[in-house]
Protein backbone atom coordinates (compact mmCIF):
# COMPACT_ATOMS: atom_id res chain seq x y z
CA UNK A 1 58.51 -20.04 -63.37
CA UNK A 2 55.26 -18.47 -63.19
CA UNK A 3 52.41 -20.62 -60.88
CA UNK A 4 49.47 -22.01 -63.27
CA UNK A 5 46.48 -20.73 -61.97
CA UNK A 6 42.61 -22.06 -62.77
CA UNK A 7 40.23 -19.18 -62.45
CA UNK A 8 36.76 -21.10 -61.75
CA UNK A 9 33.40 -21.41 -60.30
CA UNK A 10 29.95 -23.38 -60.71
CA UNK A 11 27.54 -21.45 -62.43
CA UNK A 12 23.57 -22.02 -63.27
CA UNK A 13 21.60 -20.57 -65.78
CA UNK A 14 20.09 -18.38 -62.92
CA UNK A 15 23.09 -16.51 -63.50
CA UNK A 16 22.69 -15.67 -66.78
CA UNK A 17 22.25 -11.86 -66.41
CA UNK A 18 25.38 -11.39 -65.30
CA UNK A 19 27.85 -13.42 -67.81
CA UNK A 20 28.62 -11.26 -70.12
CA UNK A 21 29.85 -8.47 -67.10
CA UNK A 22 31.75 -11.17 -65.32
CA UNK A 23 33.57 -12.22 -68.37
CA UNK A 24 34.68 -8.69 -68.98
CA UNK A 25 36.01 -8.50 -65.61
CA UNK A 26 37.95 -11.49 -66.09
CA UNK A 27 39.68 -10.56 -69.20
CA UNK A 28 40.46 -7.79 -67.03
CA UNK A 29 42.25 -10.09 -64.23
CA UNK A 30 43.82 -11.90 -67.33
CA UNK A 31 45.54 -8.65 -68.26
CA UNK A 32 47.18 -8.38 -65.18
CA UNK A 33 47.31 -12.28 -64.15
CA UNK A 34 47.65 -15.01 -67.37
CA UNK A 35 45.05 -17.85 -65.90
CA UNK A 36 43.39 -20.28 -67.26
CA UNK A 37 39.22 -19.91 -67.12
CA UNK A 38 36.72 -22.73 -66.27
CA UNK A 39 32.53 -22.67 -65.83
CA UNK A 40 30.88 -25.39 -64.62
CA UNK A 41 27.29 -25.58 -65.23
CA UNK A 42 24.69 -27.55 -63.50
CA UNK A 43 21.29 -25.92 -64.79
CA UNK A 44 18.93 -28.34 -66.44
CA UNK A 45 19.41 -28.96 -70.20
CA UNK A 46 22.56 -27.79 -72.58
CA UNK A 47 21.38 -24.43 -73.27
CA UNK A 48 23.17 -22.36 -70.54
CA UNK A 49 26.50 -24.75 -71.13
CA UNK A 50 26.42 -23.49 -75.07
CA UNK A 51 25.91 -20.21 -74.66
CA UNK A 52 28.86 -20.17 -72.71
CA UNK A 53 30.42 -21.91 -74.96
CA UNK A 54 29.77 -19.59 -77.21
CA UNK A 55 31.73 -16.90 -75.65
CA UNK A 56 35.09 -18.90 -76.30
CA UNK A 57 34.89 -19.95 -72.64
CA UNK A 58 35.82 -23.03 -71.43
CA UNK A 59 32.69 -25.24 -70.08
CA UNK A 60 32.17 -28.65 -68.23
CA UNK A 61 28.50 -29.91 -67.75
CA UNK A 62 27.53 -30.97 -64.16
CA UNK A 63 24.71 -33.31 -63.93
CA UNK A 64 21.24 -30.87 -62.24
CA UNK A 65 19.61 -31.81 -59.53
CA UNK A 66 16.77 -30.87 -58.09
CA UNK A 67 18.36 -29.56 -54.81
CA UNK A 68 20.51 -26.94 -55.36
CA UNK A 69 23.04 -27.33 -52.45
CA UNK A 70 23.82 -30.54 -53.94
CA UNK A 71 23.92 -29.62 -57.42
CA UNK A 72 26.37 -26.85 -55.97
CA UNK A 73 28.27 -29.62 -54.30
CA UNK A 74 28.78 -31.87 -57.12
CA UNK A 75 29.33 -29.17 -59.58
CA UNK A 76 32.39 -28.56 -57.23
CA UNK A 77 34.00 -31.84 -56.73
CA UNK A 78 33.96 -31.76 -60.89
CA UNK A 79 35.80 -28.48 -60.61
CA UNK A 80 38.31 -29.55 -57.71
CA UNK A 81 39.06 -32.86 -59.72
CA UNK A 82 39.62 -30.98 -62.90
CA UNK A 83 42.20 -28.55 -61.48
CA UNK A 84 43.80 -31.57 -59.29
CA UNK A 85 43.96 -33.79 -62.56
CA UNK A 86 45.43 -30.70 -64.94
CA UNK A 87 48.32 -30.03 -62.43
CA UNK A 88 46.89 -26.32 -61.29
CA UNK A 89 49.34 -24.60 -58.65
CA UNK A 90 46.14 -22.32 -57.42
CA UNK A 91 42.45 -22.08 -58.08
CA UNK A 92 41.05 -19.11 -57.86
CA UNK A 93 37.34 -19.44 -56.82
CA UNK A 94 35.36 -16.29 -58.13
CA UNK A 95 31.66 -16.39 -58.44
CA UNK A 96 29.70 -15.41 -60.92
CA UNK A 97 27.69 -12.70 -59.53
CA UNK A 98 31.26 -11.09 -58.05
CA UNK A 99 32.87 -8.32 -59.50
CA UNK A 100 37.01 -7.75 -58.33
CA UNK A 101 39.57 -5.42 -59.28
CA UNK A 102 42.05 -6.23 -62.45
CA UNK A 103 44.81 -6.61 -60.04
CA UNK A 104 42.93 -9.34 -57.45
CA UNK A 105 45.35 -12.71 -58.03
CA UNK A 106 47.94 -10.86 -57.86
CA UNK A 107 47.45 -9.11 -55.06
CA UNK A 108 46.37 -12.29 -53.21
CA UNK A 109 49.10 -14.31 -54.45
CA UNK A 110 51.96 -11.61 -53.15
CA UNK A 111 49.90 -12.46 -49.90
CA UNK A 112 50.22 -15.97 -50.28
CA UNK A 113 53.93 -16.12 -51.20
CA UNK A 114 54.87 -14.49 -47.70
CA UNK A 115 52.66 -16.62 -45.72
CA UNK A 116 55.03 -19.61 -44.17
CA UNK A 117 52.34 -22.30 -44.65
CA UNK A 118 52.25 -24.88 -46.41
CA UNK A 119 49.34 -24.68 -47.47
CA UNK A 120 46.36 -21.67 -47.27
CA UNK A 121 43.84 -19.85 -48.13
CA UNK A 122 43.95 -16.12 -48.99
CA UNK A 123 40.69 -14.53 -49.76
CA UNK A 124 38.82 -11.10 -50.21
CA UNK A 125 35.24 -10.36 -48.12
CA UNK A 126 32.46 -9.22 -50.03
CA UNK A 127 28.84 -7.92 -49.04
CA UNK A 128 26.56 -10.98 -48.23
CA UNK A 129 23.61 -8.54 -47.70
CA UNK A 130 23.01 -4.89 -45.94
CA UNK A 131 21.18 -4.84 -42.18
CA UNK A 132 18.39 -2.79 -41.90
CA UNK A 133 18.71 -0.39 -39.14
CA UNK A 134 15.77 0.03 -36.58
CA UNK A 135 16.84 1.52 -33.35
CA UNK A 136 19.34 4.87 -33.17
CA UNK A 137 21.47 5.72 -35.06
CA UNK A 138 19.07 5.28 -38.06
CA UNK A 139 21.78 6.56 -40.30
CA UNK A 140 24.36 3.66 -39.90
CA UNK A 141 24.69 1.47 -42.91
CA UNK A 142 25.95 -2.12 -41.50
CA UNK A 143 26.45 -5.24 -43.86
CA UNK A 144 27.05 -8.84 -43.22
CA UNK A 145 30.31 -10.20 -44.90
CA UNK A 146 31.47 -13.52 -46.08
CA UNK A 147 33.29 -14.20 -43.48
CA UNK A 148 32.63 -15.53 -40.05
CA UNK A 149 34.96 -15.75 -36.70
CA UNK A 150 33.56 -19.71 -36.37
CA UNK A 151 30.55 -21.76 -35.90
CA UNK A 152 27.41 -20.90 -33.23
CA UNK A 153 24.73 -22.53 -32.08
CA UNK A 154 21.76 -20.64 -33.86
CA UNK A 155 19.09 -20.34 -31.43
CA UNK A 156 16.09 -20.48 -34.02
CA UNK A 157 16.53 -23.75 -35.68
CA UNK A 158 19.53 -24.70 -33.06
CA UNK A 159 22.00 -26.07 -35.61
CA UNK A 160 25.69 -24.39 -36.66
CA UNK A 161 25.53 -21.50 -38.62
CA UNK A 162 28.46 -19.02 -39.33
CA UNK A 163 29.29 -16.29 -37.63
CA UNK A 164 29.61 -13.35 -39.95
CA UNK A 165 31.52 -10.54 -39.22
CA UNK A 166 30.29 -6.94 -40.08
CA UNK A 167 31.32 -4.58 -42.62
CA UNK A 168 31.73 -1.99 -39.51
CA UNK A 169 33.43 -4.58 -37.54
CA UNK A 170 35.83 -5.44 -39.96
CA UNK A 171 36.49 -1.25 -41.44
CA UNK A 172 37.59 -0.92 -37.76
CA UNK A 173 41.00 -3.34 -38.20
CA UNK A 174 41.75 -3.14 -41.98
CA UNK A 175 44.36 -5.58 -43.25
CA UNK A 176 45.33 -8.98 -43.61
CA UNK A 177 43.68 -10.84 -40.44
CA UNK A 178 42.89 -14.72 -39.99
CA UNK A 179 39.36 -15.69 -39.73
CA UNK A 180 37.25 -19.45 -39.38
CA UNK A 181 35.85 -19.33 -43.57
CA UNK A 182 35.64 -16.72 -46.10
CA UNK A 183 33.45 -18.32 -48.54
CA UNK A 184 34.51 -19.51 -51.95
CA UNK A 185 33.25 -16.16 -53.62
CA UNK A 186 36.52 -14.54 -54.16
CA UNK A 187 39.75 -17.31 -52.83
CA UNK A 188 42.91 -18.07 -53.65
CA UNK A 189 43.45 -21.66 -52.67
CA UNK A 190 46.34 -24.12 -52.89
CA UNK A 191 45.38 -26.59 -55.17
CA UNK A 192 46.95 -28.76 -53.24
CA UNK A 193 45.34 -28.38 -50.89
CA UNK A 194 41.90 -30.11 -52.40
CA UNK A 195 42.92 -33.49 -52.28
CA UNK A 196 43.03 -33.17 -49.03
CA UNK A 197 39.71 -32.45 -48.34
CA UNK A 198 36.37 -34.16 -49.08
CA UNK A 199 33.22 -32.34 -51.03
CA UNK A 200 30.71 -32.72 -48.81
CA UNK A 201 27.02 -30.91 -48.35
CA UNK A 202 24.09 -31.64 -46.35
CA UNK A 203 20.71 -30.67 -48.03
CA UNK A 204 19.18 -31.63 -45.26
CA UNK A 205 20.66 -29.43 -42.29
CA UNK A 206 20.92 -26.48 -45.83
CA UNK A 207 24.49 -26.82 -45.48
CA UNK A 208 26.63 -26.17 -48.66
CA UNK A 209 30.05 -27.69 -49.64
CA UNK A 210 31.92 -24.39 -48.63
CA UNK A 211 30.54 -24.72 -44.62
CA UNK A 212 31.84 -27.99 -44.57
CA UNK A 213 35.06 -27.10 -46.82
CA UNK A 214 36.45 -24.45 -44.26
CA UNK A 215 35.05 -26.85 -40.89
CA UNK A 216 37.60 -29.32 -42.74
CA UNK A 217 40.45 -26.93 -42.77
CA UNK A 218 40.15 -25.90 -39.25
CA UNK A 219 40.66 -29.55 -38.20
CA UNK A 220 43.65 -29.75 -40.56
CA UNK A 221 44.73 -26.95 -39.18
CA UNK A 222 45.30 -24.83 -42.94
CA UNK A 223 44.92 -21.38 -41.98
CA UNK A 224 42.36 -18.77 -43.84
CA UNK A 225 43.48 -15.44 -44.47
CA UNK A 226 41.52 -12.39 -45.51
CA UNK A 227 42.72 -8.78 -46.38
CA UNK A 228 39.87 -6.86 -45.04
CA UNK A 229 41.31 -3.85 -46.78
CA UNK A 230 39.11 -5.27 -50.08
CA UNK A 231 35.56 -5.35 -48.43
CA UNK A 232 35.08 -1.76 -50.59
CA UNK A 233 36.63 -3.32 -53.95
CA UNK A 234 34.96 -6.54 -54.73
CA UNK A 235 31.52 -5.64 -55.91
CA UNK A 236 28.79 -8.17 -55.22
CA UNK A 237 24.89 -7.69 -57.45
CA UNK A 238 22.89 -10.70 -57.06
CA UNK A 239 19.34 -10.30 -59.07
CA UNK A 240 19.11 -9.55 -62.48
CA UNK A 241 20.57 -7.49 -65.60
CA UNK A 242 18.80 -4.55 -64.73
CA UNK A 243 20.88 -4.43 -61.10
CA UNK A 244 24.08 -5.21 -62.83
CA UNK A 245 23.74 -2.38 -65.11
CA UNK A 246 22.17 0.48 -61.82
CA UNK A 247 25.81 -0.70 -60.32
CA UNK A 248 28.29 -1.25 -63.23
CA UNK A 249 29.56 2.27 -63.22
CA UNK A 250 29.82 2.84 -59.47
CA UNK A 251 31.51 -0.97 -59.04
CA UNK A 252 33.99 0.45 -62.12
CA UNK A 253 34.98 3.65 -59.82
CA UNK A 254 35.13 1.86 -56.83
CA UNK A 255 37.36 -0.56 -58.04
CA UNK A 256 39.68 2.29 -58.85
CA UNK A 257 40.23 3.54 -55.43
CA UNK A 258 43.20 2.34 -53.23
CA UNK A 259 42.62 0.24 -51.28
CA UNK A 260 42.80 0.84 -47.23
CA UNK A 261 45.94 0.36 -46.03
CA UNK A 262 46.82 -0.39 -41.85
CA UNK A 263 46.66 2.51 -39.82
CA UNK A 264 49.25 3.82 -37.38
CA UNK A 265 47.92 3.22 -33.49
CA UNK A 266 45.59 6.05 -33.05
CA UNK A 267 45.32 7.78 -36.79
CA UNK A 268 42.85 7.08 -39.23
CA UNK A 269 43.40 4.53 -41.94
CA UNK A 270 45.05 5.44 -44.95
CA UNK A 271 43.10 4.75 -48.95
CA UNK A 272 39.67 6.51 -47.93
C-alpha cells in the first residue's frame, strides 16, 4: 500500500508572484508522486486565501499577526495538526518560493525507506543566498545553504545562530550525509514524528519554529539526512515575478541534469 503523503507549506500573500510557477511544479511532483496539496495562509484579509482557492487548491486560513515569525509559527502548528488529524504517513514541507525536480518525493522517500530509523528526516539543500567575494580568488562563486553542522555562539549579537554549510563545502562530499537542520524548505518528514515535537518560535531572540523544530530533534535523538547531490536541482528565487520569470528556463534545464552521484576515492564526481 502506497504511503499518503501531504505536500504543504505556510504561505503569505508576499508570495504571490510566485504561485502560479510553484503550482506548476507541483502538478509536476504529482505526476510522478500522487500527494495530497495543502496552503496555509496567514496574510491579512481573505484575498490571498481565495485566490488560491481559486486555483482548485486546497486552503486553510491562519489567523495574521503582526510579527511574522509568529505568524510563521502558528501557521505551522495548523499545518502539523492537520496532517496529524487526517492520518498523513509523510509531509512533505516545500516552500513556496522553491522550485524541485518532478521526481523529488520519490527520490527522498527511496532514501527514507532504507534508513533503519524510526523516525527521520530526509531533505534536499537549497541556496539561502550567494557570498560576495572580496579577497583572491575573485572568481569563486560560494553560497550559503540551508543547512548547518549545529548551533554557534554568534559573536555580534552573542545568541545561537546556525551554522550553514557552503555550497563549496558541501560539492566537495556529494551524497547522502547527516547534518544538525536542513530547514523546512524542501523535507520529507515522518508525520509521526510531529506529535512529538512542540511548535515553538521566539520573536524576540528572531528565532523561527524550524530553529527550534530541528534543536528538538537533536535532543530526541531523530536523525536529519540530506542528499547533497540536490544542492544544483532545487531552484530557490525569492523577490518578485519578474525574477521568477529571468530564472524559469535555466531552473527548467537544471532540473534536467543528473544529479551528482558519490565519487570513487580520488576521481571526480560523476552527473556534472
Amino acid at each position: 500500500m502506497s504511503p499518503r503523503i501531504l505536500l504543504a507549506t505556510p504561505t503569505f500573500d508576499g508570495k504571490a508572484y510566485c504561485l502560479d510557477f510553484w503550482l506548476r511544479t507541483v502538478r509536476e511532483i504529482q505526476q510522478t508522486t500522487p500527494c495530497d496539496v495543502l496552503l496555509v495562509d496567514n496574510s491579512p484579509g481573505d484575498a490571498y486565501t481565495n485566490e488560491i482557492a481559486s486555483r482548485g487548491v486546497n486552503v486553510l486560513k491562519s489567523p495574521a499577526h503582526d510579527e511574522p515569525i509568529r505568524a510563521l509559527g502558528e501557521a505551522r502548528r495548523l499545518l502539523y495538526r492537520h496532517a496529524i488529524e487526517r492520518g498523513y504517513d509523510y509531509l512533505f514541507s516545500l516552500e513556496q518560493d522553491l522550485f524541485p525536480p518532478p521526481d523529488i518525493i520519490r527520490h527522498l522517500l527511496s532514501i527514507r525507506t532504507k534508513l533503519p530509523d524510526p523516525l527521520a528526516v530526509v531533505a534536499a539543500p537549497y541556496i539561502v543566498k550567494f557570498l560576495s567575494q572580496d579577497k583572491p580568488p575573485y572568481h569563486t562563486v560560494d553560497a550559503l545553504t540551508s543547512v548547518a553542522t549545529g548551533l554557534v555562539r554568534s559573536q555580534r549579537s552573542n545568541r545561537e545562530v546556525q551554522a550553514l554549510v557552503t555550497g563549496l563545502e558541501m560539492s566537495k562530499n556529494p551524497g547522502v550525509h547527516r547534518f544538525h537542520s536542513a530547514g523546512l524548505g524542501c523535507a520529507l518528514l515522518d508525520v509521526p514524528l510531529l506529535s512529538k515535537v512542540e511548535v515553538r518560535y521566539s520573536q524576540e531572540e528572531r528565532r523561527p519554529d524550524d530553529a527550534y523544530f530541528y534543536q528538538d530533534l537533536e535532543r530526541l535523538g531523530v536523525p536529519v539526512h540530506v542528499d547533497t547531490r540536490l544542492l544544483d536541482k532545487v531552484i530557490h528565487i525569492p523577490g518578485n515575478v519578474h525574477s521568477v520569470l529571468s530564472w524559469w528556463s535555466m531552473a527548467t534545464s537544471v532540473k534536467n541534469r543528473k544529479p551528482r552521484t558519490a565519487a570513487p576515492e580520488g576521481g571526480p564526481a560523476k552527473g556534472d
